[in-house]
C-alpha atoms as a PDB file:
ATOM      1  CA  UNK A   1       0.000   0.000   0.000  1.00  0.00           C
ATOM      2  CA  UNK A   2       1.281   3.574  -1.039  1.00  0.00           C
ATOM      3  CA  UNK A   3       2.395   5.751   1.980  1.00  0.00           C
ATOM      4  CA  UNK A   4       0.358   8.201   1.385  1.00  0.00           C
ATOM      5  CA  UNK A   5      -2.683   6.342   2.149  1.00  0.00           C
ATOM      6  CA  UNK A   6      -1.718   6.433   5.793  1.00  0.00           C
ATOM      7  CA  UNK A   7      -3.694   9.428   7.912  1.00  0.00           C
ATOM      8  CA  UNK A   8      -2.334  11.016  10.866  1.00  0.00           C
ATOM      9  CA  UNK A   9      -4.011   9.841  14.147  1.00  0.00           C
ATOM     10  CA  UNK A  10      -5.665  12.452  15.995  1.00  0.00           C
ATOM     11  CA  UNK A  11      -8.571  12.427  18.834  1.00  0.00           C
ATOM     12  CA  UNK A  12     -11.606  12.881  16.355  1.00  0.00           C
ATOM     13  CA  UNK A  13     -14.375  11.140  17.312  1.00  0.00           C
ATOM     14  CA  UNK A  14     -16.905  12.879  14.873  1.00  0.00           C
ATOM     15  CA  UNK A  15     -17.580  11.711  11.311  1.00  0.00           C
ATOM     16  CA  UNK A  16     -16.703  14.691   8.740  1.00  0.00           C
ATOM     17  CA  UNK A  17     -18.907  12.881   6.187  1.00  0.00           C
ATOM     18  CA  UNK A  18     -22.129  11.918   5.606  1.00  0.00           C
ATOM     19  CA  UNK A  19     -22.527   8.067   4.793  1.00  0.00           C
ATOM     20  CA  UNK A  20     -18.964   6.445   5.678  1.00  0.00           C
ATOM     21  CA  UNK A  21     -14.904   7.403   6.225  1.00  0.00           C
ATOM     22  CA  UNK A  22     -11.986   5.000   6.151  1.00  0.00           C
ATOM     23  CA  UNK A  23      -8.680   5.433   7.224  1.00  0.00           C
ATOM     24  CA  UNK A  24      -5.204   3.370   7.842  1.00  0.00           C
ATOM     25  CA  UNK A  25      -3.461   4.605  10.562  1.00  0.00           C
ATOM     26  CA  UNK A  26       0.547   3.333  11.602  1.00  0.00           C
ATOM     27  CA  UNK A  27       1.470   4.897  14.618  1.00  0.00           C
ATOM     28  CA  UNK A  28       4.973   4.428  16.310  1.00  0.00           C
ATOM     29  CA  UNK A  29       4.744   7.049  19.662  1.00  0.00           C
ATOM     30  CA  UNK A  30       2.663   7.700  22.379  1.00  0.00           C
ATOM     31  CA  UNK A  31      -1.059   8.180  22.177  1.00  0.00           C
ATOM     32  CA  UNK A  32      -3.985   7.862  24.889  1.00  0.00           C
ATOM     33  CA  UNK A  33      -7.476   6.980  23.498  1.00  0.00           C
ATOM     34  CA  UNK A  34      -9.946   7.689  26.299  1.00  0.00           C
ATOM     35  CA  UNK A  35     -13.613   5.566  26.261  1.00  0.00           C
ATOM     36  CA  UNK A  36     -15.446   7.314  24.216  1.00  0.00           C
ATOM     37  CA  UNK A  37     -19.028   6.270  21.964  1.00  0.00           C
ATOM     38  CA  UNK A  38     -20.645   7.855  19.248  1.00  0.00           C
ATOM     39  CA  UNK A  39     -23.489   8.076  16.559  1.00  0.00           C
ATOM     40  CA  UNK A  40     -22.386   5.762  13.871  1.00  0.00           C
ATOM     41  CA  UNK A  41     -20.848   2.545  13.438  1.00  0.00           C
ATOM     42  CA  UNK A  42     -17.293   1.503  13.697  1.00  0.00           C
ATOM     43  CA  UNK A  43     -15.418  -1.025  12.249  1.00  0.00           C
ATOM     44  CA  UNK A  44     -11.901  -1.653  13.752  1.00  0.00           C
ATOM     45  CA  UNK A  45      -9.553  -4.152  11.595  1.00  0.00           C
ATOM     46  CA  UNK A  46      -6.230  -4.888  13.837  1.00  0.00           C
ATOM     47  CA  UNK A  47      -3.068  -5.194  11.769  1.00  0.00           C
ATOM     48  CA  UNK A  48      -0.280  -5.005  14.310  1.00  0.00           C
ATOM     49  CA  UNK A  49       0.909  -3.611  18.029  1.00  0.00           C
ATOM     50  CA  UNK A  50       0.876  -4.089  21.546  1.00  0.00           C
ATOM     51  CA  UNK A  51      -3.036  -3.518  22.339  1.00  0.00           C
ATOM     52  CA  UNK A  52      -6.024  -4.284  23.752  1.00  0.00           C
ATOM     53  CA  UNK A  53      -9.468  -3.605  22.491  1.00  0.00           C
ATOM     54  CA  UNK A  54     -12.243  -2.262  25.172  1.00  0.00           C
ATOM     55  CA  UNK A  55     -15.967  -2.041  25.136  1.00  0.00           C
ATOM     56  CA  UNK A  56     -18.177  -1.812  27.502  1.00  0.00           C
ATOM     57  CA  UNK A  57     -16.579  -3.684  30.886  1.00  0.00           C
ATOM     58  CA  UNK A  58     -14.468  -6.587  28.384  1.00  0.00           C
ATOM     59  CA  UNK A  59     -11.100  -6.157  27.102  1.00  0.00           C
ATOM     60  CA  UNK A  60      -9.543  -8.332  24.556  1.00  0.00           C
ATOM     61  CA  UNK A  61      -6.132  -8.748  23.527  1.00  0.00           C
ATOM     62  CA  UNK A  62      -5.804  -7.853  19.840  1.00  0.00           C
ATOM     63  CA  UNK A  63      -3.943 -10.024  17.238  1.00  0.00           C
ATOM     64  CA  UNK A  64      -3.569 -10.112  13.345  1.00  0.00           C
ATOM     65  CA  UNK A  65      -6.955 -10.713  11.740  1.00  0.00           C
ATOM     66  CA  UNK A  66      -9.057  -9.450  14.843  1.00  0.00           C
ATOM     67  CA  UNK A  67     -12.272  -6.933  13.776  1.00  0.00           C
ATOM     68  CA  UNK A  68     -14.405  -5.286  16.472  1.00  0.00           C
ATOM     69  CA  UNK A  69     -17.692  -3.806  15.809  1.00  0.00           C
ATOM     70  CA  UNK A  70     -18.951  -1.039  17.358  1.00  0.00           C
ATOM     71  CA  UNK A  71     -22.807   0.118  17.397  1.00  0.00           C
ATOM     72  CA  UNK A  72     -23.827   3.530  18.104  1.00  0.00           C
ATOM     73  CA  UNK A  73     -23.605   4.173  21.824  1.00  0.00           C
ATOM     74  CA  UNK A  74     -21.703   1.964  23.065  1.00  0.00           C
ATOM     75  CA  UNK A  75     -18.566   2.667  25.050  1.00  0.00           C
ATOM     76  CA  UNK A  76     -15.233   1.436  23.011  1.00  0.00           C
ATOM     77  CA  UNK A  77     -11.487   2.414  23.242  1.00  0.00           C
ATOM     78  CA  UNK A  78      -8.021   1.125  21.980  1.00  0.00           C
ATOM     79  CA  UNK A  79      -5.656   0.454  24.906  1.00  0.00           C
ATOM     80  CA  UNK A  80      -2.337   0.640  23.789  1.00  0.00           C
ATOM     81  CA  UNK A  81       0.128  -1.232  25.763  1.00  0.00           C
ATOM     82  CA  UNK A  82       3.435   0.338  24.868  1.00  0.00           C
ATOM     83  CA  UNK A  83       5.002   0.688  21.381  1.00  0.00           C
ATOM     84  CA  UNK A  84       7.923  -1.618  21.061  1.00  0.00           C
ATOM     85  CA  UNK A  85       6.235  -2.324  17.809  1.00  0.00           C
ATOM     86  CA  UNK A  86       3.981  -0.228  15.786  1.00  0.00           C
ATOM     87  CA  UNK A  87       0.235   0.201  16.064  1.00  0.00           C
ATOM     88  CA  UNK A  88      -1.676  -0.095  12.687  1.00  0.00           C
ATOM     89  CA  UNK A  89      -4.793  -0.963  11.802  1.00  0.00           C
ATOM     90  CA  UNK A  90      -7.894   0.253   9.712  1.00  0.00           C
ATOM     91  CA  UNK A  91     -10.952   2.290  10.583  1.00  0.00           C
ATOM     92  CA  UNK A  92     -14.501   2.336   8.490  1.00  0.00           C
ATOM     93  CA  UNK A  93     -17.245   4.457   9.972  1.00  0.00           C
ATOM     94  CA  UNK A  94     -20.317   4.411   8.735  1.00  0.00           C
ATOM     95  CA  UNK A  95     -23.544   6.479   9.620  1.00  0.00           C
ATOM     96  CA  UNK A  96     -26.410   4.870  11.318  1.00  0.00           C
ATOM     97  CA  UNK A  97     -28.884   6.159   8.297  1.00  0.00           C
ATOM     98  CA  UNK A  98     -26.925   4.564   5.700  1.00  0.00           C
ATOM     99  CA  UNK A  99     -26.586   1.352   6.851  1.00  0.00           C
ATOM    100  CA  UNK A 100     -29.881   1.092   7.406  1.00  0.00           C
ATOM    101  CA  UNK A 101     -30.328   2.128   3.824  1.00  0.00           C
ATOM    102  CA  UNK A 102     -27.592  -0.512   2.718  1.00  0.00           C
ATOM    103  CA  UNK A 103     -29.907  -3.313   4.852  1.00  0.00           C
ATOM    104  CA  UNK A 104     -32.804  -2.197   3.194  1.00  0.00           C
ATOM    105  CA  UNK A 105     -30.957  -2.222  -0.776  1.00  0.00           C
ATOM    106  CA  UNK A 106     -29.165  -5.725   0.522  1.00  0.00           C
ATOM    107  CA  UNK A 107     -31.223  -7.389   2.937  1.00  0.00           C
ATOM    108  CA  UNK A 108     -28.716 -10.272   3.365  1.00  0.00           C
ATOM    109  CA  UNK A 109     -26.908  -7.859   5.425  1.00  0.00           C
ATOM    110  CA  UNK A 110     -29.859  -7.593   8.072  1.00  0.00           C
ATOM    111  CA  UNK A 111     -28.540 -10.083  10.103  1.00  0.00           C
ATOM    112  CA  UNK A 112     -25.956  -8.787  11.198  1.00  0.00           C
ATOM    113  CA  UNK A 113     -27.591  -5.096  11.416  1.00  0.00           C
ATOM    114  CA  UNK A 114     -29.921  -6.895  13.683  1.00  0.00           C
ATOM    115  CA  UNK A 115     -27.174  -8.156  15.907  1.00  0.00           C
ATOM    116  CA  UNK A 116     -25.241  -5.093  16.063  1.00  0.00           C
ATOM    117  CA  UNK A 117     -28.320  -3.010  17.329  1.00  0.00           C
ATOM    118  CA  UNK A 118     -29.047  -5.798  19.639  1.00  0.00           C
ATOM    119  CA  UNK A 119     -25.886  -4.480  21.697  1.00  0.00           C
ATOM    120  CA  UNK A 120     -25.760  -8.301  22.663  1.00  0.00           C
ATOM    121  CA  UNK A 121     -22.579  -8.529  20.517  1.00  0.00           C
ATOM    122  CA  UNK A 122     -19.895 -10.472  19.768  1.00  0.00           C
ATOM    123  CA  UNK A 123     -18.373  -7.600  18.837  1.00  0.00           C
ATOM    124  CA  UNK A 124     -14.565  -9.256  18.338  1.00  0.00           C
ATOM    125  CA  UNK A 125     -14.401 -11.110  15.394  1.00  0.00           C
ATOM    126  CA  UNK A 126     -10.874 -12.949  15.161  1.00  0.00           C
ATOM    127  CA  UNK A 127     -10.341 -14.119  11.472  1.00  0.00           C
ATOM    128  CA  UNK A 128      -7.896 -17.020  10.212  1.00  0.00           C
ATOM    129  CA  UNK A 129      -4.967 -15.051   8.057  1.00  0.00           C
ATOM    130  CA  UNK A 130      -6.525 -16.080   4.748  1.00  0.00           C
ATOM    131  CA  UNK A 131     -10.064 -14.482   5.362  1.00  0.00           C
ATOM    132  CA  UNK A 132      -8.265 -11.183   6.897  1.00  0.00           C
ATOM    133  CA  UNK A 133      -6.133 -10.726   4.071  1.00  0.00           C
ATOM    134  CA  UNK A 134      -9.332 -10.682   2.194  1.00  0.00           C
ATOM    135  CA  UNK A 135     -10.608  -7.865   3.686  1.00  0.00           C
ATOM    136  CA  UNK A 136      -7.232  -6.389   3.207  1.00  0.00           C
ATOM    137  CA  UNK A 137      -8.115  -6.398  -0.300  1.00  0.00           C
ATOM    138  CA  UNK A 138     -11.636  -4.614  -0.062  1.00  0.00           C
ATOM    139  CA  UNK A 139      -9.774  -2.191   2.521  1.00  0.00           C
ATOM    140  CA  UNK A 140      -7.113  -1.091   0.234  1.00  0.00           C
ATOM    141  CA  UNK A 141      -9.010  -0.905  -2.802  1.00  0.00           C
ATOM    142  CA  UNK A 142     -11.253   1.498  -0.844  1.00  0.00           C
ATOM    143  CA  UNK A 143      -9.460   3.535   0.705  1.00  0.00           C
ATOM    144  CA  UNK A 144      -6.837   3.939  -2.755  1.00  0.00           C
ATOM    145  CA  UNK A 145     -10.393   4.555  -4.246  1.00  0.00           C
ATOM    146  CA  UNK A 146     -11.394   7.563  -1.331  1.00  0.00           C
ATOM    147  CA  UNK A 147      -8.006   9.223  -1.631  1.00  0.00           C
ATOM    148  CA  UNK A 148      -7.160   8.662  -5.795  1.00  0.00           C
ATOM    149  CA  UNK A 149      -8.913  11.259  -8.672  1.00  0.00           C
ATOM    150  CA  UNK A 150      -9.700   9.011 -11.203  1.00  0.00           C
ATOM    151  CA  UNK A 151     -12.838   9.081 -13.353  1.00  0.00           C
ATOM    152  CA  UNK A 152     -15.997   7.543 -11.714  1.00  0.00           C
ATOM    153  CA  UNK A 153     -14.370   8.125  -8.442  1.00  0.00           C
ATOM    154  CA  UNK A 154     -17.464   8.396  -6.703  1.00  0.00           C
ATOM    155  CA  UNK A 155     -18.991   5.332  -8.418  1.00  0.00           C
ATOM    156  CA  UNK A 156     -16.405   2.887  -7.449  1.00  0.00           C
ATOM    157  CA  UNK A 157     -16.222   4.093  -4.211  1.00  0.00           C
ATOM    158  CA  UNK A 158     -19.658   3.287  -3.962  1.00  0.00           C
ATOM    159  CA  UNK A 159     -19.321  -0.358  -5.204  1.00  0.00           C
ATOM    160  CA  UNK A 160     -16.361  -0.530  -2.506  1.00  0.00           C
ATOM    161  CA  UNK A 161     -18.257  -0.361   0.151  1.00  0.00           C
ATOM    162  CA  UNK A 162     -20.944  -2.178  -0.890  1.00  0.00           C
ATOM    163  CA  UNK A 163     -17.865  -4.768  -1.583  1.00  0.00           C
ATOM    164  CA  UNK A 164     -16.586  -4.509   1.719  1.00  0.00           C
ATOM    165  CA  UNK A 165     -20.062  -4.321   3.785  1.00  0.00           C
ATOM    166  CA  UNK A 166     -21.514  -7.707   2.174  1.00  0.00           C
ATOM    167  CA  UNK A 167     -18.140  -9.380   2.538  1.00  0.00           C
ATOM    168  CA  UNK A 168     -18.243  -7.775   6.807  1.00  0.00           C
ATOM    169  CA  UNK A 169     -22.187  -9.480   6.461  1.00  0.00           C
ATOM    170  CA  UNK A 170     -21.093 -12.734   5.328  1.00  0.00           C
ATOM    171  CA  UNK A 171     -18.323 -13.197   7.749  1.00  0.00           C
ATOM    172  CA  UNK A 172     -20.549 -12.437  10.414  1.00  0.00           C
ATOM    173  CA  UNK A 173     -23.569 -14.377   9.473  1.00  0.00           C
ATOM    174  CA  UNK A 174     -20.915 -17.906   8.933  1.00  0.00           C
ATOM    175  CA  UNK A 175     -19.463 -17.014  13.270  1.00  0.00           C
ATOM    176  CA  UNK A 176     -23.378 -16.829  14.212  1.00  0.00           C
ATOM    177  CA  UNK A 177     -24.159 -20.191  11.756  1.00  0.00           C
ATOM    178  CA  UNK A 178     -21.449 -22.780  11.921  1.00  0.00           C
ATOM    179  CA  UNK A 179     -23.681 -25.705  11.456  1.00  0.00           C
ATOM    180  CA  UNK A 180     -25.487 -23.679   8.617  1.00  0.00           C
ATOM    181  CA  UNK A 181     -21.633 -23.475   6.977  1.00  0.00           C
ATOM    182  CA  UNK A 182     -20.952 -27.115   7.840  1.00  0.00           C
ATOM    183  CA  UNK A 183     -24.099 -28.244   5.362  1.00  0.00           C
ATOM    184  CA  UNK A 184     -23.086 -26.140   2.720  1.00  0.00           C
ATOM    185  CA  UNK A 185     -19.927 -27.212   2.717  1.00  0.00           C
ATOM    186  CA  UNK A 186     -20.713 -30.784   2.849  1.00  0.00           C
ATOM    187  CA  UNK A 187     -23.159 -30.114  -0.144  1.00  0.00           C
ATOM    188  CA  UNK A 188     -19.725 -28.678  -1.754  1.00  0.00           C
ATOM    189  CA  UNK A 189     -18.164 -31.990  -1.409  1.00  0.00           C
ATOM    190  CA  UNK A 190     -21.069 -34.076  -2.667  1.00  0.00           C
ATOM    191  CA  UNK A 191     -21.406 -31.909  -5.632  1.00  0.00           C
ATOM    192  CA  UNK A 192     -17.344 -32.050  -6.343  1.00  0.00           C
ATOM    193  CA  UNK A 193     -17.521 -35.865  -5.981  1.00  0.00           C
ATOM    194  CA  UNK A 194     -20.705 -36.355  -8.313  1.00  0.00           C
ATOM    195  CA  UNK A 195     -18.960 -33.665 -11.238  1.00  0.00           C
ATOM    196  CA  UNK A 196     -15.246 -35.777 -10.789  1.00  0.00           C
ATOM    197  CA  UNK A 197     -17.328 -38.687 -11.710  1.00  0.00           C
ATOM    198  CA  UNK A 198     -19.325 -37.682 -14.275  1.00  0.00           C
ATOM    199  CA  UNK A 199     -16.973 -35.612 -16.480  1.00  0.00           C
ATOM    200  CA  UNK A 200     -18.117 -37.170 -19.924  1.00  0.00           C
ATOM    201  CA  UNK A 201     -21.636 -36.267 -19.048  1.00  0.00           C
ATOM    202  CA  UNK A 202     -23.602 -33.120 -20.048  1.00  0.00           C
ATOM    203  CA  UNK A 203     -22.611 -30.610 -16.345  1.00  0.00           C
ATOM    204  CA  UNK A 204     -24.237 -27.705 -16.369  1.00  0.00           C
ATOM    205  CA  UNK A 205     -26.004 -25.339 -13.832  1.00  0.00           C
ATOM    206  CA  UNK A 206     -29.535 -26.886 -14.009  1.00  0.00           C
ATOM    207  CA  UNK A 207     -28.267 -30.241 -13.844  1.00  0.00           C
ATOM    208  CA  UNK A 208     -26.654 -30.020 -10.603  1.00  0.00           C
ATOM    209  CA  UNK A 209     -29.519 -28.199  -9.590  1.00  0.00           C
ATOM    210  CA  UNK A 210     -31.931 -31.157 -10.394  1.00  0.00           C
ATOM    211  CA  UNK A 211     -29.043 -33.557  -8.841  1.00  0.00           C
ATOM    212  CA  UNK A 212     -29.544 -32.048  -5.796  1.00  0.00           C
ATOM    213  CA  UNK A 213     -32.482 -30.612  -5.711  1.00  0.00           C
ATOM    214  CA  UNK A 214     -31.928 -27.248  -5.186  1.00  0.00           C
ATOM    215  CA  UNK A 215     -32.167 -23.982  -7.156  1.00  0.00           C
ATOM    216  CA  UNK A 216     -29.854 -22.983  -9.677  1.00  0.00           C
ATOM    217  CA  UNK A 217     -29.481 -19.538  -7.607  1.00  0.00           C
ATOM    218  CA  UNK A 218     -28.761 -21.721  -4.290  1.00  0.00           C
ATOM    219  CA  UNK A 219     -25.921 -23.729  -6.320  1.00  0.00           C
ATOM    220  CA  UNK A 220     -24.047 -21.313  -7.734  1.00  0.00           C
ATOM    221  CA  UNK A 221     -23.759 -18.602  -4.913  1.00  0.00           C
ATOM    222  CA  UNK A 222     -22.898 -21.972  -2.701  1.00  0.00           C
ATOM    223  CA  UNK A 223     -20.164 -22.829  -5.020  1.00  0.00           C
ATOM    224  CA  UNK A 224     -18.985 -19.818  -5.593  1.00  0.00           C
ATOM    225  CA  UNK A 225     -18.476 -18.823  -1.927  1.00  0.00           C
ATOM    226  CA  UNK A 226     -17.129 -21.962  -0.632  1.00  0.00           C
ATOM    227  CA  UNK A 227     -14.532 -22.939  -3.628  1.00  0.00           C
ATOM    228  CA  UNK A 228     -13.919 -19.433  -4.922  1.00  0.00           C
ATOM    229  CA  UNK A 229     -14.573 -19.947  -8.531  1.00  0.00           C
ATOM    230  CA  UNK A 230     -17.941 -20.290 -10.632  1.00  0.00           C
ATOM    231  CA  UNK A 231     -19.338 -23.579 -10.821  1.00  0.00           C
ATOM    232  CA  UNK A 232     -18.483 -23.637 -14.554  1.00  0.00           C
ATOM    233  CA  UNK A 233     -15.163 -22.777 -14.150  1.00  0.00           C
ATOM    234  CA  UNK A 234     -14.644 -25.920 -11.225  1.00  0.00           C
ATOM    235  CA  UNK A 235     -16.273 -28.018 -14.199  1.00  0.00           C
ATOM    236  CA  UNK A 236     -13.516 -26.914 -16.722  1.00  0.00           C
ATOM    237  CA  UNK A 237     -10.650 -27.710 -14.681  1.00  0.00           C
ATOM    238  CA  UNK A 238     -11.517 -30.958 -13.938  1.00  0.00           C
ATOM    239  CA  UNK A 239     -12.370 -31.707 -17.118  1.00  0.00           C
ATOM    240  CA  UNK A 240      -8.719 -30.169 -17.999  1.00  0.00           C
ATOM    241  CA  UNK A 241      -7.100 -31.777 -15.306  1.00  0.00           C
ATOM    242  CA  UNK A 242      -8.438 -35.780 -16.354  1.00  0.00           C
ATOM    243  CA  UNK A 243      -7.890 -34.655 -20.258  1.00  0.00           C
ATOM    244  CA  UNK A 244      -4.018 -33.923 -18.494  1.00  0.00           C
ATOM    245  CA  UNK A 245      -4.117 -36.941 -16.918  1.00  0.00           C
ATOM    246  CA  UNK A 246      -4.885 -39.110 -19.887  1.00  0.00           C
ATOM    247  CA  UNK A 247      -2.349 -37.620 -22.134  1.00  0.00           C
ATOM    248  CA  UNK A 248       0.325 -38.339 -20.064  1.00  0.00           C
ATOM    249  CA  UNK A 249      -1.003 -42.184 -19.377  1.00  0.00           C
ATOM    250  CA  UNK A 250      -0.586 -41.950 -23.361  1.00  0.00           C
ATOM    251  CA  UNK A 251      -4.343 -41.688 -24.839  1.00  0.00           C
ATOM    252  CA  UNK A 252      -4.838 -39.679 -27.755  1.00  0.00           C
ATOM    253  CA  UNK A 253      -5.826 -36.259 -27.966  1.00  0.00           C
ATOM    254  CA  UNK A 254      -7.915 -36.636 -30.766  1.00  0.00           C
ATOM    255  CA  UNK A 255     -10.237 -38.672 -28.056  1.00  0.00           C
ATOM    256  CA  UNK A 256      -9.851 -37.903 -24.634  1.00  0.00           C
ATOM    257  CA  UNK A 257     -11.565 -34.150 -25.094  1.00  0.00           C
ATOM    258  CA  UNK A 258     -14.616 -36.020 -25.915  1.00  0.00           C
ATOM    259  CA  UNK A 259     -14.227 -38.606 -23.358  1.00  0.00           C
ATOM    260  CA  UNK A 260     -14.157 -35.617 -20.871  1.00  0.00           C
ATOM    261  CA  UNK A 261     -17.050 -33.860 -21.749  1.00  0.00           C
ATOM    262  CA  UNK A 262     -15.371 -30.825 -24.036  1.00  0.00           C
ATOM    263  CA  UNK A 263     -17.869 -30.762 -27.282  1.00  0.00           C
ATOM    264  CA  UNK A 264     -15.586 -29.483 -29.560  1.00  0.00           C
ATOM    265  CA  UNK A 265     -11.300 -29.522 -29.908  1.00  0.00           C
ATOM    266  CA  UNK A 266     -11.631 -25.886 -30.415  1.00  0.00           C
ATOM    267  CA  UNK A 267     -12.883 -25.119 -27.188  1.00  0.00           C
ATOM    268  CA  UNK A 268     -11.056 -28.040 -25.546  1.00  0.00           C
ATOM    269  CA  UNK A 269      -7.148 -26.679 -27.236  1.00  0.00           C
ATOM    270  CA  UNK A 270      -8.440 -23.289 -25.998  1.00  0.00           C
ATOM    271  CA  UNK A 271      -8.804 -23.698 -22.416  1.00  0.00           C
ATOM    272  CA  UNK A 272      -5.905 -26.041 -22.203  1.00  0.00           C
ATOM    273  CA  UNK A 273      -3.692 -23.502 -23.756  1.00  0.00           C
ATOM    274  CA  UNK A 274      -5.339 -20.893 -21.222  1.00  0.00           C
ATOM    275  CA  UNK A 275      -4.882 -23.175 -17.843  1.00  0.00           C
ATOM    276  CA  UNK A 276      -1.094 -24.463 -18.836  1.00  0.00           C
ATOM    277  CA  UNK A 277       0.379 -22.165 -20.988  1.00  0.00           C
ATOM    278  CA  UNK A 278       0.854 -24.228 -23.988  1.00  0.00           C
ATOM    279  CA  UNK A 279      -1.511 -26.224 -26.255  1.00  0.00           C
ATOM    280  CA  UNK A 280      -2.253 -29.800 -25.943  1.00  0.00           C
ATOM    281  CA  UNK A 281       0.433 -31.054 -28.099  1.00  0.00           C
ATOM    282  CA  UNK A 282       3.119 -29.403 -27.197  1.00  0.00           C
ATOM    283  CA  UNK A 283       2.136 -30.793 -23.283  1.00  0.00           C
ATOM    284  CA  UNK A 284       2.276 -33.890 -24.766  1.00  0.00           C
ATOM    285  CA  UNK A 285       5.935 -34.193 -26.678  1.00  0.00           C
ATOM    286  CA  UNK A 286       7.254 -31.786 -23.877  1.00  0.00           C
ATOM    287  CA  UNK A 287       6.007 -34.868 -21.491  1.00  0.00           C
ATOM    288  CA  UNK A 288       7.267 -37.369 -23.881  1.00  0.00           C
ATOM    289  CA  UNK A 289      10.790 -35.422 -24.046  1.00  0.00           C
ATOM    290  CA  UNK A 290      11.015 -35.241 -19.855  1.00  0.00           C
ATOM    291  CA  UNK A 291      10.393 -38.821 -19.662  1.00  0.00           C
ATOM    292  CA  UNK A 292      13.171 -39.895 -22.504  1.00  0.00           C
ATOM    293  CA  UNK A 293      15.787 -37.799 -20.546  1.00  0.00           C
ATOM    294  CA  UNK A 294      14.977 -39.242 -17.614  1.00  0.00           C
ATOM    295  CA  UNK A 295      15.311 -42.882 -18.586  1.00  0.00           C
ATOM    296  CA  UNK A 296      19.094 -41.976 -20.476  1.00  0.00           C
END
């Protein structure tokens, strides 16, 4: 991230905005944060230092990955240990009017609107490195977004937030829903098993959707949130992956696209040539070559 994305820390506690401000702060020296609430709602992502996080009467010891949440009107503060290494993190505020009008545009995100006005908490949220370095991404974007001049500045910072609110819902929703996670991952792995098995077959959205009875909306957001890719896509590079795999056991190319469910070679010398940076043929002699130099 550029330097000049970090902001000076100061003792604001007052949004100079309407809707929502973010900010990265390092800080190396001495600072006092005193409790303190106000009218919006904070989100706190912890990056580094010697600190604590307070609100209301329970303090918890910060590390990597850790986000607190922060209603309106309830009592917060940083407590900041000492500084034999430097205190960073990022800060998103957002008014309480707009993200009640974010709820409202993506109700998905009422859950966890509901349980932050509950002011039954959690409100610490420790993440695994992977899923914080996510938000990292969302973060950065946003805040290169709030400080850059590009064109449509105000329209991607829009679509950043929105980015970065429904990501903060999802996490959220999966702490308060483990078992709810557990089946849909478990549907993950049925679905995986039944495509690796049936890669010569027609696979398409509606049939794994009649496989498993579900929608076609409920499969692909599933699959797409749990594997990271699109449904199709998972399809393809199995489909690569065996055509791989059969080349190398010596079948012929001329067949085994078929065999694995590509319906033309077109299509099939295309996406080869996209996942392994060379076409099918040229896998197969540089294969061919490998194993004659390693039998010499």
């Amino acid at each position: 991230m550029k330097l000049d994305q970090r902001t000076e820390f100061n003792t604001r506690q007052h949004m100079l905005g309407e809707d929502y401000e973010i900010y990265y702060y390092n800080d190396s020296k001495n600072l006092t944060v005193k409790p303190h609430k106000h009218n919006y709602y904070e989100f706190y992502f912890f990056l580094q230092g010697n600190v604590s996080y307070e609100i209301g009467k329970e303090r918890t010891p910060m590390t990597y990955g850790t986000i607190a949440m922060v209603p309106p009107g309830v009592t917060h503060r940083a407590v900041i240990h000492n500084f034999d290494i430097p205190y960073r993190r990022f800060v998103f505020w957002v008014s309480d009017e707009y993200l009640h009008d974010f709820a409202e545009m993506c109700p998905s995100f009422q859950f966890t609107l509901n349980l932050l006005d509950s002011h039954k908490g959690p409100y610490i949220y420790p993440l695994d490195y992977v899923t914080f370095n996510d938000f990292l991404h969302y973060l950065i974007t946003l805040l290169e977004e709030v400080n850059g001049s590009d064109y449509g500045k105000d329209d991607f910072i829009v679509l950043r937030v929105i980015d970065l609110l429904l990501h903060i819902g999802k996490m959220v929703y999966k702490n308060q829903n483990p078992a709810t996670v557990k089946q849909e991952r478990d549907l993950i792995e049925q679905m995986s098993y039944y495509i690796i098995n049936h890669l010569g077959e027609e696979l398409t959205l509606e049939t794994l959707a009649n496989q498993f009875y579900l929608s076609k909306y409920h499969v692909a957001h599933t699959f797409k949130d749990h594997v990271g890719i699109s449904l199709h896509q998972f399809i393809t590079k199995r489909r690569l992956a065996a055509c791989k795999d059969a080349i190398l056991m010596g079948g012929k190319i001329s067949e085994v696209y078929s065999q694995y469910g590509f319906s033309d070679y077109t299509s099939f010398f295309r996406a080869f040539k996209k996942e392994y940076g060379m076409s099918p043929r040229e896998f197969r002699d540089l294969s061919a070559s490998a194993a004659t130099y390693q039998d010499s």
